[in-house]
Protein backbone atom coordinates (compact mmCIF):
# COMPACT_ATOMS: atom_id res chain seq x y z
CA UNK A 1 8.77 14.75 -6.46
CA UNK A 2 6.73 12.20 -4.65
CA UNK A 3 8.41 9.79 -2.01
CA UNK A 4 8.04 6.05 -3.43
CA UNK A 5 8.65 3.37 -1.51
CA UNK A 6 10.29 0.48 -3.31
CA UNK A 7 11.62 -3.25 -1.97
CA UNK A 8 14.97 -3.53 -1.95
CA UNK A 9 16.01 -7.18 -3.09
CA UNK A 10 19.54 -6.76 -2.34
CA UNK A 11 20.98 -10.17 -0.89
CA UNK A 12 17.99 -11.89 -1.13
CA UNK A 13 16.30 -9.23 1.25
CA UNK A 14 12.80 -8.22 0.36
CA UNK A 15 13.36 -4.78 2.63
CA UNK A 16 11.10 -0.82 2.07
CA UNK A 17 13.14 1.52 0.42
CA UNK A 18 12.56 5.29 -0.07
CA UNK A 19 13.50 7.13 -3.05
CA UNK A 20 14.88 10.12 -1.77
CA UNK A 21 15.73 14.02 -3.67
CA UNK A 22 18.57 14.86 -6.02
CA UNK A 23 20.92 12.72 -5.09
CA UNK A 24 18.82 9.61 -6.05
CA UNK A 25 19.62 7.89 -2.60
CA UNK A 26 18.10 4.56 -2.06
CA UNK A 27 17.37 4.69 2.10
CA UNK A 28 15.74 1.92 3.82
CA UNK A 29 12.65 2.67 5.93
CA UNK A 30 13.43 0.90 9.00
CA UNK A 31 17.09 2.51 9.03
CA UNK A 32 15.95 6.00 8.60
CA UNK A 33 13.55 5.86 10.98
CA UNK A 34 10.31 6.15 8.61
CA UNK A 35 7.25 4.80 9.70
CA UNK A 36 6.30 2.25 7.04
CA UNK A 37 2.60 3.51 7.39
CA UNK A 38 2.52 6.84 7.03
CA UNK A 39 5.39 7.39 4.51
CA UNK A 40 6.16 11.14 4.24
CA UNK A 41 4.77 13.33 0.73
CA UNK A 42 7.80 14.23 0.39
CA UNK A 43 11.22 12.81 1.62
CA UNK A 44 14.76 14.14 1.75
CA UNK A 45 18.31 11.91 2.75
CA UNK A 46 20.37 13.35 5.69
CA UNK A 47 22.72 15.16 3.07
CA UNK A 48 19.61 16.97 1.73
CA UNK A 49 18.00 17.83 5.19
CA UNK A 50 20.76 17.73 7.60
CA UNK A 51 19.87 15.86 10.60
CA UNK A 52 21.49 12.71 12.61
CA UNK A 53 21.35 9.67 11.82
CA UNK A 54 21.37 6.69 14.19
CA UNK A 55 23.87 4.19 12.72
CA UNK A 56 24.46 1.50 15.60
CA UNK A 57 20.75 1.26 15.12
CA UNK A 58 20.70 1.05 11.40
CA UNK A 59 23.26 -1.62 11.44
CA UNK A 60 21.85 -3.36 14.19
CA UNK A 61 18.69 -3.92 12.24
CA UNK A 62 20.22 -4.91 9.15
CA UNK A 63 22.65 -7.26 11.12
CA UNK A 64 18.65 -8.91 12.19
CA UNK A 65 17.43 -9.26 9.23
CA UNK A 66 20.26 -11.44 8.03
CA UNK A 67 20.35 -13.44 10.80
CA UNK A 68 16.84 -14.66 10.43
CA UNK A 69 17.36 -14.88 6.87
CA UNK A 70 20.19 -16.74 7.38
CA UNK A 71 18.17 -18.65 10.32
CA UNK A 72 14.93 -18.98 7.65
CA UNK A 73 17.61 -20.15 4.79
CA UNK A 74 19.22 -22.88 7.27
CA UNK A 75 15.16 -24.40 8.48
CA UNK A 76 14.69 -24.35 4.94
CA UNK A 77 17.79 -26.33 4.08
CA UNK A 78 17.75 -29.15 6.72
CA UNK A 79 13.68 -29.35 6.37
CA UNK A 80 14.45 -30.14 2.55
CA UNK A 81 17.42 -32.26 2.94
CA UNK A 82 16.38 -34.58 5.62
CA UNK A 83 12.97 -35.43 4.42
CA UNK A 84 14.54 -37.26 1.69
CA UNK A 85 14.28 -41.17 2.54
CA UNK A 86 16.91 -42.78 0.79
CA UNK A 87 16.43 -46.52 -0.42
């Protein structure tokens, strides 16, 4: 079966996804280690294709993607609430 990539829209990310063998696993690209360019044929999770897996890294990444959500979310907040002249 063909590796897809997907966007994962899980809290309020917009983040690549692969679809990955049997055990319909849902991996993120950056995580894994996958370069979003050149997306393998073919792609197997670490329980298919046993291999290591850098965690600290994985969560790091994640934990940097919410923060400049969360940064992008707060900009967009104030920018809206204080251009509002009131009377």
């Amino acid at each position: 079966m063909p590796t897809k990539l997907y966007q994962c829209t899980t809290v309020s990310t917009r983040l690549n996804v692969l679809s990955a063998c049997t055990y319909s696993v849902w991996q993120h690209v950056d995580c894994m280690g996958v370069d979003k360019s050149n997306i393998p044929e073919s792609y197997l999770c670490e329980l298919c294709k046993p291999r290591p897996i850098d965690l600290r890294r994985a969560i790091r990444l994640q934990i940097q993607k919410r923060e400049r959500e969360l940064s992008e979310l707060l900009v967009y907040i104030y920018t809206h609430t204080h251009s509002v002249q009131c009377c």
